[in-house]
PDB file of N, CA and C in Angstrom:
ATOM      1  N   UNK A   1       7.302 -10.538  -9.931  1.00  0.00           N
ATOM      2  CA  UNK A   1       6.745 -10.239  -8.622  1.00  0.00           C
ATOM      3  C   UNK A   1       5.775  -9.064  -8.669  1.00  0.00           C
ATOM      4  N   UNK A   2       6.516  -8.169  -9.387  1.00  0.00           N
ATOM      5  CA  UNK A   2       5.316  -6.952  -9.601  1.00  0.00           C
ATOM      6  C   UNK A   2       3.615  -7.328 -10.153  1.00  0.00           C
ATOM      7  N   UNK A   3       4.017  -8.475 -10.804  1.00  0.00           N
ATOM      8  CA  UNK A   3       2.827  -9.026 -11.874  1.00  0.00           C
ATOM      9  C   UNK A   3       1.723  -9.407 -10.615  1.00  0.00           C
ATOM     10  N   UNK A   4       2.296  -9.820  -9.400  1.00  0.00           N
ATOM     11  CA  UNK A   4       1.709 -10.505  -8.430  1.00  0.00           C
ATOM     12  C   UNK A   4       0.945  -9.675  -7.415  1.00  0.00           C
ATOM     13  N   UNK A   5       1.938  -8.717  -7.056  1.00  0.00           N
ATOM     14  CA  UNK A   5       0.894  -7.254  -6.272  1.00  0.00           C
ATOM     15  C   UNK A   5       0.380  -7.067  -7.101  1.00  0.00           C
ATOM     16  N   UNK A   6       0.248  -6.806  -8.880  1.00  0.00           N
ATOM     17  CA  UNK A   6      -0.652  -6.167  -9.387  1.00  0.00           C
ATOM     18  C   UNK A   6      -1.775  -6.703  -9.244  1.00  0.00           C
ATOM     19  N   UNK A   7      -1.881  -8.078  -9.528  1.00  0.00           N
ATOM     20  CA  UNK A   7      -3.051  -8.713  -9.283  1.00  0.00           C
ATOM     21  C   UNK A   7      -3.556  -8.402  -7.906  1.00  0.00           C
ATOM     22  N   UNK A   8      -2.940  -9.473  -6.724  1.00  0.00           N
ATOM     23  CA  UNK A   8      -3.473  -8.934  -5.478  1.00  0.00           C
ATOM     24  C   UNK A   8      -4.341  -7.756  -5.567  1.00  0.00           C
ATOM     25  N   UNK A   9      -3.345  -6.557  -5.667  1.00  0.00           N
ATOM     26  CA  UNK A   9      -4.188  -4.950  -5.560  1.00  0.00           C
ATOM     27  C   UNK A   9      -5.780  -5.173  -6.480  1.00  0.00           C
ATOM     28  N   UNK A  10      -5.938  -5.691  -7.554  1.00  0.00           N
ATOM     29  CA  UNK A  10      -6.720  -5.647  -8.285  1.00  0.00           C
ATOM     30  C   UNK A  10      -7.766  -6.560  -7.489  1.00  0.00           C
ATOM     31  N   UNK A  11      -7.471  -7.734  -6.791  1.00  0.00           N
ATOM     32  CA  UNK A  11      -8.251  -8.551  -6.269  1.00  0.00           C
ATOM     33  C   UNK A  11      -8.808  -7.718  -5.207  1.00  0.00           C
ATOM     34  N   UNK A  12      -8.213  -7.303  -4.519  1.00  0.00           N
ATOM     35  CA  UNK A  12      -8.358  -6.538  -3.143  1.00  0.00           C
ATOM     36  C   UNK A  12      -9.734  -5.378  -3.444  1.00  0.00           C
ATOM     37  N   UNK A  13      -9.512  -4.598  -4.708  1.00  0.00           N
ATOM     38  CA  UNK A  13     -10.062  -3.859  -5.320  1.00  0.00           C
ATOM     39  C   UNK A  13     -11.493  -4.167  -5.581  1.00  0.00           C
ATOM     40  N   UNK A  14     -11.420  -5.207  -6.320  1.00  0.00           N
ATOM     41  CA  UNK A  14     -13.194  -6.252  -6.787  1.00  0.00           C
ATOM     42  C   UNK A  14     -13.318  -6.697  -5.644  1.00  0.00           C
ATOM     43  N   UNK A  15     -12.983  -6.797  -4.636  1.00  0.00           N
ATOM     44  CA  UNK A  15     -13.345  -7.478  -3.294  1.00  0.00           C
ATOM     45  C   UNK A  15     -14.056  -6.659  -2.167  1.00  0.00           C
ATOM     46  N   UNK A  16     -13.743  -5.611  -2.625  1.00  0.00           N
ATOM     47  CA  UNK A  16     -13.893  -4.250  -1.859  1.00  0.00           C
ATOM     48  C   UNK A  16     -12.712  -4.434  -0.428  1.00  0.00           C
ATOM     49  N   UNK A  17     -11.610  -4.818   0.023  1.00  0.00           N
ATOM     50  CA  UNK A  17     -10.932  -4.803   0.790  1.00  0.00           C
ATOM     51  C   UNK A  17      -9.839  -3.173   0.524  1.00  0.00           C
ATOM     52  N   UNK A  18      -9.585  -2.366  -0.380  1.00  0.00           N
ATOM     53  CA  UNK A  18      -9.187  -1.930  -0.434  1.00  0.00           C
ATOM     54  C   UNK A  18      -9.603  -0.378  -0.341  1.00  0.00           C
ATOM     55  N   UNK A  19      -8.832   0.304   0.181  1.00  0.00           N
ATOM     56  CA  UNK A  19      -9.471   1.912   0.580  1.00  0.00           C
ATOM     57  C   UNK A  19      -8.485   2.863  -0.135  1.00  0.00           C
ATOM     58  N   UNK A  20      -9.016   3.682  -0.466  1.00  0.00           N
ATOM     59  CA  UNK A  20      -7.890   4.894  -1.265  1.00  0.00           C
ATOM     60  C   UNK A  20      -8.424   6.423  -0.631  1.00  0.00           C
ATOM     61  N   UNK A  21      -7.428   6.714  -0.815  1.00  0.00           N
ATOM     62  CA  UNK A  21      -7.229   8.630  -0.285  1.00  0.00           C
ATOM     63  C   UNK A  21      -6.998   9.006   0.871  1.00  0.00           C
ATOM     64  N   UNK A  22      -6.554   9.972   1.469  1.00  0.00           N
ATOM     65  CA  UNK A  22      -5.827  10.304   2.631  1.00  0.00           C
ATOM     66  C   UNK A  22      -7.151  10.278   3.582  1.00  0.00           C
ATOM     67  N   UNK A  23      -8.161  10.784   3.650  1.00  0.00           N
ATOM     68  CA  UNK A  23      -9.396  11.176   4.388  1.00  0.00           C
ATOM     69  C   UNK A  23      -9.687  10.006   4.930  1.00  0.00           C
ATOM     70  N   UNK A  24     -10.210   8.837   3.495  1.00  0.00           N
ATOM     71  CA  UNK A  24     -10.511   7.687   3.728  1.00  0.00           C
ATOM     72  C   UNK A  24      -9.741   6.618   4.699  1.00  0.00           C
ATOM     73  N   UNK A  25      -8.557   6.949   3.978  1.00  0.00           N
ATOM     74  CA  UNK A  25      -7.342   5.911   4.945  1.00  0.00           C
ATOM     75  C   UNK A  25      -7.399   6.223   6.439  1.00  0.00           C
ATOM     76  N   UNK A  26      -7.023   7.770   7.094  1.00  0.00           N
ATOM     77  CA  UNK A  26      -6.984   7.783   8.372  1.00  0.00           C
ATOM     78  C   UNK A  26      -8.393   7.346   9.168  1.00  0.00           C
ATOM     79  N   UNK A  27     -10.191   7.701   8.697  1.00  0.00           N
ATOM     80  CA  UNK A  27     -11.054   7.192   9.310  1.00  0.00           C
ATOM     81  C   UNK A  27     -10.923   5.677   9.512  1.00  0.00           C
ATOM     82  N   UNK A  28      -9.966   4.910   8.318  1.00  0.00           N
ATOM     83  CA  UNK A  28     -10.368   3.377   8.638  1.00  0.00           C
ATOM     84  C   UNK A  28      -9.271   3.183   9.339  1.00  0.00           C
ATOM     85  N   UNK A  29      -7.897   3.872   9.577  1.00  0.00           N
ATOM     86  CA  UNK A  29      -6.634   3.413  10.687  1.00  0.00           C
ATOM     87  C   UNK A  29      -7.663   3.614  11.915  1.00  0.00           C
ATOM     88  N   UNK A  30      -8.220   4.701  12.199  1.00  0.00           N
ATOM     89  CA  UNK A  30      -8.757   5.230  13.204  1.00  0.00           C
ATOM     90  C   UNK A  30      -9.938   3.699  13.851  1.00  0.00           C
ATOM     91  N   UNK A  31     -10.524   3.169  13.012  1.00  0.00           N
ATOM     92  CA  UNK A  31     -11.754   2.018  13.234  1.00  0.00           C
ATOM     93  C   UNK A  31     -10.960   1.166  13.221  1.00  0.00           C
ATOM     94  N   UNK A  32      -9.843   1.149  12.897  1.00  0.00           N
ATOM     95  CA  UNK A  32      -8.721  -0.423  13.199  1.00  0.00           C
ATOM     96  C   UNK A  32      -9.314  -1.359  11.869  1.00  0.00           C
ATOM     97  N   UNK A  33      -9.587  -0.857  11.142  1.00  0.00           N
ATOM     98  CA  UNK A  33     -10.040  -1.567   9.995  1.00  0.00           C
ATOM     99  C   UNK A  33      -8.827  -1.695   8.674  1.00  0.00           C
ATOM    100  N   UNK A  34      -7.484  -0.934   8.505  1.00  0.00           N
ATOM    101  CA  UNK A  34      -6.434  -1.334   8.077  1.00  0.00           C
ATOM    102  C   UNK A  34      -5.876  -2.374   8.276  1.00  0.00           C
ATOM    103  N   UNK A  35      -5.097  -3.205   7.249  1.00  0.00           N
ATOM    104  CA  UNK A  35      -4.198  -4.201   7.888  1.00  0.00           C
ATOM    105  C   UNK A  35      -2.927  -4.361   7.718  1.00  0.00           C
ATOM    106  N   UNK A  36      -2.897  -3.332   6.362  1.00  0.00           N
ATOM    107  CA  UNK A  36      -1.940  -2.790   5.437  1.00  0.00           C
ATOM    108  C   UNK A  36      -2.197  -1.391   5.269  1.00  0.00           C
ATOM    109  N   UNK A  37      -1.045  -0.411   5.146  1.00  0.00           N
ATOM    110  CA  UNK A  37      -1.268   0.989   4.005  1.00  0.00           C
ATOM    111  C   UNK A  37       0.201   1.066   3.910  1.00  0.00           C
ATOM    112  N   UNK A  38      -0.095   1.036   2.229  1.00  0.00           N
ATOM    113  CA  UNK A  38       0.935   1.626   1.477  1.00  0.00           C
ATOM    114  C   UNK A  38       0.548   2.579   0.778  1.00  0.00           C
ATOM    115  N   UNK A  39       1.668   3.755   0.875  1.00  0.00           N
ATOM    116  CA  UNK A  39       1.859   4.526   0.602  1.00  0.00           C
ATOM    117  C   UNK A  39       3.003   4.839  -1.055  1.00  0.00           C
ATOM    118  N   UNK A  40       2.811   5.547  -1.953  1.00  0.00           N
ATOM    119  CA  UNK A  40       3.455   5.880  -3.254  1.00  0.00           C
ATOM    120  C   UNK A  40       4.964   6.586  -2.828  1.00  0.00           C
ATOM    121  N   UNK A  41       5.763   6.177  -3.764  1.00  0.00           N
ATOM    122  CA  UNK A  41       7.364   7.119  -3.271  1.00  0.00           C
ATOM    123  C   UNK A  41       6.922   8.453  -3.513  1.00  0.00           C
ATOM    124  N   UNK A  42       6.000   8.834  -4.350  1.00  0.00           N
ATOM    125  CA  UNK A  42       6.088  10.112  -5.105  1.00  0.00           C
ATOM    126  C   UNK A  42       4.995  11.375  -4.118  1.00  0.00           C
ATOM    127  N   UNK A  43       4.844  10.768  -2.747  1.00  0.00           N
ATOM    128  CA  UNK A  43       3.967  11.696  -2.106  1.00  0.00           C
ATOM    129  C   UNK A  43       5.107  12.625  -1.366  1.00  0.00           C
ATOM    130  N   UNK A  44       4.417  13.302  -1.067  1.00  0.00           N
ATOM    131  CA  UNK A  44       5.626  14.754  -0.823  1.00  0.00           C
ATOM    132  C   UNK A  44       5.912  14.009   1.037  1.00  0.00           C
ATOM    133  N   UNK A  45       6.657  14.472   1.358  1.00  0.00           N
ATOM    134  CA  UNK A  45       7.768  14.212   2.446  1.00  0.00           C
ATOM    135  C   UNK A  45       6.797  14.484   4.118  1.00  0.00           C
ATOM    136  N   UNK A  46       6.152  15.429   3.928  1.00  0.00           N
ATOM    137  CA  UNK A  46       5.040  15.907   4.565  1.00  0.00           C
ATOM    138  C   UNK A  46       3.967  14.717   5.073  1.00  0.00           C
ATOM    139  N   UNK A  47       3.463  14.243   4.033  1.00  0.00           N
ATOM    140  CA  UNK A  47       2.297  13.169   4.169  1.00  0.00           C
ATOM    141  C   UNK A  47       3.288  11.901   4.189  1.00  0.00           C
ATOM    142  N   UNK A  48       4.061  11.767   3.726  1.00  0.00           N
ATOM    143  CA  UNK A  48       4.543  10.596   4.392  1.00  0.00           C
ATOM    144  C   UNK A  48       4.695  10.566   5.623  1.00  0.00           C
ATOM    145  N   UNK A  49       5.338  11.632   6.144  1.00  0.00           N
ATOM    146  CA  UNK A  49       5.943  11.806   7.759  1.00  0.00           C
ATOM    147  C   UNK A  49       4.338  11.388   8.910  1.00  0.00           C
ATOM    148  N   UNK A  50       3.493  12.403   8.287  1.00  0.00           N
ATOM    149  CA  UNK A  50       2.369  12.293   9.058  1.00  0.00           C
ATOM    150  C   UNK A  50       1.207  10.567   9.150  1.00  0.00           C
ATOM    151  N   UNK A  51       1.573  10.092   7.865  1.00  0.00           N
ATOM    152  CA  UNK A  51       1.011   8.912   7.676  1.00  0.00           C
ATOM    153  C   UNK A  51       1.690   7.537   8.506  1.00  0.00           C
ATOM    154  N   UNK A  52       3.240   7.927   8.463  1.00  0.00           N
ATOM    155  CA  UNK A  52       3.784   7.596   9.404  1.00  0.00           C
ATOM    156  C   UNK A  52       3.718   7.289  11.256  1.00  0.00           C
ATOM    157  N   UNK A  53       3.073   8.883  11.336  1.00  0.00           N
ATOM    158  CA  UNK A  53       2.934   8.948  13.143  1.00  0.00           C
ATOM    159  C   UNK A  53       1.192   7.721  12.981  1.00  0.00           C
ATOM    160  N   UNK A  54       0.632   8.255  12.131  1.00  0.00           N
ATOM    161  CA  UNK A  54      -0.981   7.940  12.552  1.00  0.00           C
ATOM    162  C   UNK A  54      -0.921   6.274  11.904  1.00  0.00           C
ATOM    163  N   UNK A  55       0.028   5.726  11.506  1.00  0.00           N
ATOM    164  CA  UNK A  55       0.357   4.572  10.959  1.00  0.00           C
ATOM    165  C   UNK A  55       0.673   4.053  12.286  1.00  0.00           C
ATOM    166  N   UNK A  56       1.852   4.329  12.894  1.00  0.00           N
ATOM    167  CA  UNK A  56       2.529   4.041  14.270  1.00  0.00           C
ATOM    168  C   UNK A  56       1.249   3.792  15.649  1.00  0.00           C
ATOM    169  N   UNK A  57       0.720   5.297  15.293  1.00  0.00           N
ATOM    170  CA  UNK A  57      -0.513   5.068  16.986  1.00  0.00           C
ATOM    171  C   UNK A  57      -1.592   3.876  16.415  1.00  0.00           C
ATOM    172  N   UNK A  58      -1.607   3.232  14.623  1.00  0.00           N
ATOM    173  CA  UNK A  58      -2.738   3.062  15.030  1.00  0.00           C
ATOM    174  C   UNK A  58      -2.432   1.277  14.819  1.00  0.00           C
ATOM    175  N   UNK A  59      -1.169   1.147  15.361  1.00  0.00           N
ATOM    176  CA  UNK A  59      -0.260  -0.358  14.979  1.00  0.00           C
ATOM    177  C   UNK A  59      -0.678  -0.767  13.786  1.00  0.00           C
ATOM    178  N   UNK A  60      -0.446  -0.187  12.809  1.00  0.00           N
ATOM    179  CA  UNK A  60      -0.244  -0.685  11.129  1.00  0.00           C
ATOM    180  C   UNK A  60       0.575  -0.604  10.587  1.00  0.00           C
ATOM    181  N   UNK A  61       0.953  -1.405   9.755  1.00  0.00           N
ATOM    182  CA  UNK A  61       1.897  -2.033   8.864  1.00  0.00           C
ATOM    183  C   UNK A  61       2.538  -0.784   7.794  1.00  0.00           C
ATOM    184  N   UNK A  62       3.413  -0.531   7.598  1.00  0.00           N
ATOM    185  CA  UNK A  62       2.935   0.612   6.359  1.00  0.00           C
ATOM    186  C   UNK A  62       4.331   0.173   5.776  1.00  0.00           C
ATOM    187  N   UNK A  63       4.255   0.260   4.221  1.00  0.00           N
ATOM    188  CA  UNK A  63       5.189   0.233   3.203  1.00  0.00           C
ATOM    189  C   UNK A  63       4.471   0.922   2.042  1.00  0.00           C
ATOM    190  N   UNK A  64       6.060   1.827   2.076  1.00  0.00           N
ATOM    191  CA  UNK A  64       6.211   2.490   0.761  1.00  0.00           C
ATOM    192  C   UNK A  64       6.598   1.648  -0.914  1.00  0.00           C
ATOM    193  N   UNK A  65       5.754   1.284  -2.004  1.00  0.00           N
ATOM    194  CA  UNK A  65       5.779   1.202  -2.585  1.00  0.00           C
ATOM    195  C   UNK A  65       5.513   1.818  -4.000  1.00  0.00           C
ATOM    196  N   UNK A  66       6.255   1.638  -5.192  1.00  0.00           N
ATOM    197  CA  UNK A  66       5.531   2.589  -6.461  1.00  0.00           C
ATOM    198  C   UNK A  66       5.203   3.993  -6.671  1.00  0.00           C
ATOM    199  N   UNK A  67       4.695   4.144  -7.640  1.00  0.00           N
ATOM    200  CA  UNK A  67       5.006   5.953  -7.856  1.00  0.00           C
ATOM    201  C   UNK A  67       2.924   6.189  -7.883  1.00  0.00           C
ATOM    202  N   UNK A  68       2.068   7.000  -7.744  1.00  0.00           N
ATOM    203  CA  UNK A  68       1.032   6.946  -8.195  1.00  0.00           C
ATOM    204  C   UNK A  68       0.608   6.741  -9.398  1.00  0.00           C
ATOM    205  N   UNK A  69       1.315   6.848 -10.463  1.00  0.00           N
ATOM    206  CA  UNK A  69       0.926   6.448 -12.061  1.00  0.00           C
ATOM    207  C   UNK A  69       0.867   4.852 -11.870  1.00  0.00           C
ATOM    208  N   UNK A  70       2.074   4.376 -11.519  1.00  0.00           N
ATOM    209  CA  UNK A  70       1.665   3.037 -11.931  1.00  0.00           C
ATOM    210  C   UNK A  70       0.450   2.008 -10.400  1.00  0.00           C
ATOM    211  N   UNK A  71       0.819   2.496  -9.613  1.00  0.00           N
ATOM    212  CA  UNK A  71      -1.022   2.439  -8.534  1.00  0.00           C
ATOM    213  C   UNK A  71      -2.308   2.869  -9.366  1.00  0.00           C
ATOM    214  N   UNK A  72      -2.364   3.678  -9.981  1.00  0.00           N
ATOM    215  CA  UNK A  72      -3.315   4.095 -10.316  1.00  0.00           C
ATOM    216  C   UNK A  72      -3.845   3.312 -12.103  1.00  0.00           C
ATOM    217  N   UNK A  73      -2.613   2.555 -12.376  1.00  0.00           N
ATOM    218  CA  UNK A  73      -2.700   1.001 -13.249  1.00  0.00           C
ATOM    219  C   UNK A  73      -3.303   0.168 -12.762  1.00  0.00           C
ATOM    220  N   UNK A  74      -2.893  -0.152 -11.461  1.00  0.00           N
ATOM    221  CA  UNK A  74      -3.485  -1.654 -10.917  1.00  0.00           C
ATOM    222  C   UNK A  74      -4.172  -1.591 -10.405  1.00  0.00           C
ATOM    223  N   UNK A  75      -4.750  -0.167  -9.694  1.00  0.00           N
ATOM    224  CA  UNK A  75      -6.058  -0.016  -9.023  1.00  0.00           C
ATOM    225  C   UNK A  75      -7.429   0.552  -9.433  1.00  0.00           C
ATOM    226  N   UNK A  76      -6.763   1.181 -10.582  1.00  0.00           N
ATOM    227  CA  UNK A  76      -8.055   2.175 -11.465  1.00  0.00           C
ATOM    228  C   UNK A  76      -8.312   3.183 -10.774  1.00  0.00           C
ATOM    229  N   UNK A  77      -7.740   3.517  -9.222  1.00  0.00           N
ATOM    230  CA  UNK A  77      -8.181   4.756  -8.833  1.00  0.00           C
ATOM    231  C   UNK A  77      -6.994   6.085  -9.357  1.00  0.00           C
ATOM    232  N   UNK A  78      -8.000   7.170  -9.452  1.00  0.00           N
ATOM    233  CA  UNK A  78      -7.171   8.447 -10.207  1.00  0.00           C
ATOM    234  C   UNK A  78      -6.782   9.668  -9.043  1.00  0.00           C
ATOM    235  N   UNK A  79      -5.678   9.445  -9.068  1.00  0.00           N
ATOM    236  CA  UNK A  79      -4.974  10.561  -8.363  1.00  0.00           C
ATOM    237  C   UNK A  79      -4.697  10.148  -6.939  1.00  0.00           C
ATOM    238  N   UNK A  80      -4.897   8.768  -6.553  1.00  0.00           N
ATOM    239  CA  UNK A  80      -4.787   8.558  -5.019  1.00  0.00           C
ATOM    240  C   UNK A  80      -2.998   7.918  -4.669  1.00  0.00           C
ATOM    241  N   UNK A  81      -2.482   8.183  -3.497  1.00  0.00           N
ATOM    242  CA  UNK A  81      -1.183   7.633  -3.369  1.00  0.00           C
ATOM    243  C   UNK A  81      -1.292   6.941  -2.150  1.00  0.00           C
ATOM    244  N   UNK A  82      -2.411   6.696  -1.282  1.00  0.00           N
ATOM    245  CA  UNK A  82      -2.493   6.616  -0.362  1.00  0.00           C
ATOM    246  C   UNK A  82      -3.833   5.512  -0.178  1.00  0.00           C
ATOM    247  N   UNK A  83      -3.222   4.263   0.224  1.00  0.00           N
ATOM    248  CA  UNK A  83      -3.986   2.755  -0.072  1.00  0.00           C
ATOM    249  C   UNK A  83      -4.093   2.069   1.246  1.00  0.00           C
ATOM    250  N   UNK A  84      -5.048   1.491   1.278  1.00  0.00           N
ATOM    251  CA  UNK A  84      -5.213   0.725   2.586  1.00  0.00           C
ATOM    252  C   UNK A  84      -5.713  -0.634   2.433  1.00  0.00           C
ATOM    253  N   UNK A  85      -5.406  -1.659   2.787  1.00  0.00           N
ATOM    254  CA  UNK A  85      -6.155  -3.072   2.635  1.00  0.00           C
ATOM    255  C   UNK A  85      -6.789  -3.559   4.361  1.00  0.00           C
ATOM    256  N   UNK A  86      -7.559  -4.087   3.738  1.00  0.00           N
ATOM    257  CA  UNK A  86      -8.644  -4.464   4.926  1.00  0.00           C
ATOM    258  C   UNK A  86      -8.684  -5.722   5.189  1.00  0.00           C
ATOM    259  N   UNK A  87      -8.109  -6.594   4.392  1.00  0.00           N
ATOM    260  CA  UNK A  87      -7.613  -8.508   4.319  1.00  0.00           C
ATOM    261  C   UNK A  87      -6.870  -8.519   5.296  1.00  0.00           C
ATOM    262  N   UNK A  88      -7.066  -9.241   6.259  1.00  0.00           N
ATOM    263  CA  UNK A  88      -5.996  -9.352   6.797  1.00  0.00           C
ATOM    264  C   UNK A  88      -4.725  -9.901   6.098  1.00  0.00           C
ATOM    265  N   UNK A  89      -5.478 -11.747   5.593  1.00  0.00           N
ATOM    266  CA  UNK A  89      -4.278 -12.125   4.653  1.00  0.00           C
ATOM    267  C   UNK A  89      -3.902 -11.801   3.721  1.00  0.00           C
ATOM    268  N   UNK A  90      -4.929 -10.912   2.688  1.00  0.00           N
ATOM    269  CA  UNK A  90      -4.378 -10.069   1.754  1.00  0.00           C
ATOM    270  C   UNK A  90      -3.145  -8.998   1.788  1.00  0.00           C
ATOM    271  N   UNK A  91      -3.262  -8.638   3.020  1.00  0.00           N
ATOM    272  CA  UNK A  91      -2.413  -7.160   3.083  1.00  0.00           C
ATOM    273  C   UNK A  91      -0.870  -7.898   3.728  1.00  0.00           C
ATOM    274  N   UNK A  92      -0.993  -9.488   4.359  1.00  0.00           N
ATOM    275  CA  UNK A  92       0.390 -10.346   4.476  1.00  0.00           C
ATOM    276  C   UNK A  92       0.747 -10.885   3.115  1.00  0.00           C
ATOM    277  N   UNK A  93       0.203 -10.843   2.179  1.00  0.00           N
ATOM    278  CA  UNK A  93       0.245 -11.583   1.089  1.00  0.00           C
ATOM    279  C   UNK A  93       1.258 -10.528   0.037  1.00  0.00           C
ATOM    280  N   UNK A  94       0.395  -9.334   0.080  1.00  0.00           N
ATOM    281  CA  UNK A  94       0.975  -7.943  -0.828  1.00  0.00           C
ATOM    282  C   UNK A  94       2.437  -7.693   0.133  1.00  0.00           C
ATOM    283  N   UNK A  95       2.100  -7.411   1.824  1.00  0.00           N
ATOM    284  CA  UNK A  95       3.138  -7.080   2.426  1.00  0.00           C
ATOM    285  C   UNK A  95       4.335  -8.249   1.847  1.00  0.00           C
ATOM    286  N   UNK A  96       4.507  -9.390   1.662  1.00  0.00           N
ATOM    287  CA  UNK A  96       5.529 -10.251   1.995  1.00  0.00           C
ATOM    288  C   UNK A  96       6.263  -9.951   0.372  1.00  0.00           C
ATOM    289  N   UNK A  97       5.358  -9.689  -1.004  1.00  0.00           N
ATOM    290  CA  UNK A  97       5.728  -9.653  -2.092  1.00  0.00           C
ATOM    291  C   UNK A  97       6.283  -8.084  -2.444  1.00  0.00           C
ATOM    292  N   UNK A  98       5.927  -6.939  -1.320  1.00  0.00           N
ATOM    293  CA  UNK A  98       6.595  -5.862  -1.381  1.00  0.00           C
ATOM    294  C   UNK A  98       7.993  -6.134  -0.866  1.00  0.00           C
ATOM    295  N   UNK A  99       7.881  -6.545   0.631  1.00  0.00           N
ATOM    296  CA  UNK A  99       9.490  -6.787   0.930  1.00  0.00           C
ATOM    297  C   UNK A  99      10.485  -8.123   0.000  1.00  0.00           C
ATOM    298  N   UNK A 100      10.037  -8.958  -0.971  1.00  0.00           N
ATOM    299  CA  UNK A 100      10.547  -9.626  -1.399  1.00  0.00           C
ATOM    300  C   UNK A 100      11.242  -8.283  -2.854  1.00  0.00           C
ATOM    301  N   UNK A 101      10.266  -7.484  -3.168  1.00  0.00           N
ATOM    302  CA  UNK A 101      10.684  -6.405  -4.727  1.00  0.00           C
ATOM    303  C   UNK A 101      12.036  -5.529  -3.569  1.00  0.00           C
ATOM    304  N   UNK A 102      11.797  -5.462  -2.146  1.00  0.00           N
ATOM    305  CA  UNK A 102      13.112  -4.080  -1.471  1.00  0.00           C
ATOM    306  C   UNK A 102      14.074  -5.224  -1.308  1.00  0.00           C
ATOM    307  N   UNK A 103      13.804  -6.442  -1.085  1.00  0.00           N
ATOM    308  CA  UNK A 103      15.029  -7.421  -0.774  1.00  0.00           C
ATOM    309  C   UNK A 103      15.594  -7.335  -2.104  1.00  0.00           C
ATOM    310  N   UNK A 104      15.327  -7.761  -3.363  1.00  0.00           N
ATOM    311  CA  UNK A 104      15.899  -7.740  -4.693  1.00  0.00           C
ATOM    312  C   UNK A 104      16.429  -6.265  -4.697  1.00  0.00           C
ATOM    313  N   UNK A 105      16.104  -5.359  -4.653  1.00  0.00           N
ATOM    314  CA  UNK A 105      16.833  -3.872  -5.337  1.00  0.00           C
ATOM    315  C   UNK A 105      17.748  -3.495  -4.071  1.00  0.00           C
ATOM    316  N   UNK A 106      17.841  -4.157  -2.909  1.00  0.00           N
ATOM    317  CA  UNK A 106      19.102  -3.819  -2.247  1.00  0.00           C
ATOM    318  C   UNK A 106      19.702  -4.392  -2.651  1.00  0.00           C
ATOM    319  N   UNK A 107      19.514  -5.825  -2.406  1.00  0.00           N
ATOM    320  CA  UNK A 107      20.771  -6.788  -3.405  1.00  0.00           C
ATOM    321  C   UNK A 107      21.374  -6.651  -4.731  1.00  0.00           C
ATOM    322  N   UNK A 108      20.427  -5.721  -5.204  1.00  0.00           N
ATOM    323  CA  UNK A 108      21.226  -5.538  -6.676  1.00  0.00           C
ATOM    324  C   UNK A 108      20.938  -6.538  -7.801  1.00  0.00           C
ATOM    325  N   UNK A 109      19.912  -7.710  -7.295  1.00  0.00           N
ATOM    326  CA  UNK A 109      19.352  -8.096  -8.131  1.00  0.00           C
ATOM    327  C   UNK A 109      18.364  -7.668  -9.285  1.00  0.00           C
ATOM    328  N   UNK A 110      17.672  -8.217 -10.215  1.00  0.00           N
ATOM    329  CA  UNK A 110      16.940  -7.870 -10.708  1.00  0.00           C
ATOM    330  C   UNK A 110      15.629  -8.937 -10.578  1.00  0.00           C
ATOM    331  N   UNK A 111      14.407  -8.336 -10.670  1.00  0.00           N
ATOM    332  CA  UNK A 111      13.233  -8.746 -10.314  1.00  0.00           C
ATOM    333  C   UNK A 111      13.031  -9.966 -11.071  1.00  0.00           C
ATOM    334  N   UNK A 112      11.759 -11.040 -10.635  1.00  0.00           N
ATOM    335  CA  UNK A 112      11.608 -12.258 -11.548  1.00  0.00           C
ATOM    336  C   UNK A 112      10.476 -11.747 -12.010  1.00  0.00           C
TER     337      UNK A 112
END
């Protein structure tokens, strides 16, 4: 499944649907041009919280996925934790294969 966001992200990427960095992300929540933002586990508690409220006012989707090292594998961008997709169906496509990786690790399964 991971193999599958990786791609996606990468598609999203050559497609130009995808936005990276905190600055960037809130101007495009702000234009309603998000459809997705996920966010890295490894961002400090702070920017999550806040990405959160401006996630909420600006009705977007948001899931926490991955650490920035391995985002910064599938996306080629350096140092960003903070992602936005602009697909609509892209960002249902990544969204449905993120909650399928939190459905497996609650269950205690292991990934396919």
């Amino acid at each position: 499944m991971r193999e599958k966001i990786h791609s996606y992200l990468g598609f999203a990427k050559r497609s130009r649907n995808l936005i990276s960095g905190y600055n960037s992300c809130i101007y495009a929540i702000k234009r309603r041009k998000i459809h997705l933002l996920i966010l890295t586990a490894d961002l400090s508690e702070n920017t999550k919280k806040k990405f959160l409220a401006v996630a909420e006012s600006g009705n977007v989707q948001l899931r926490i996925y991955g650490t920035m090292e391995k985002m910064q594998e599938m996306t080629g961008e350096t140092g960003r934790g903070i992602y936005g997709i602009t697909d609509k169906n892209l960002a249902e496509a990544i969204k449905r294969e993120i909650d399928k990786i939190d459905q497996y690790e609650r269950n205690g399964k292991k990934e396919e």
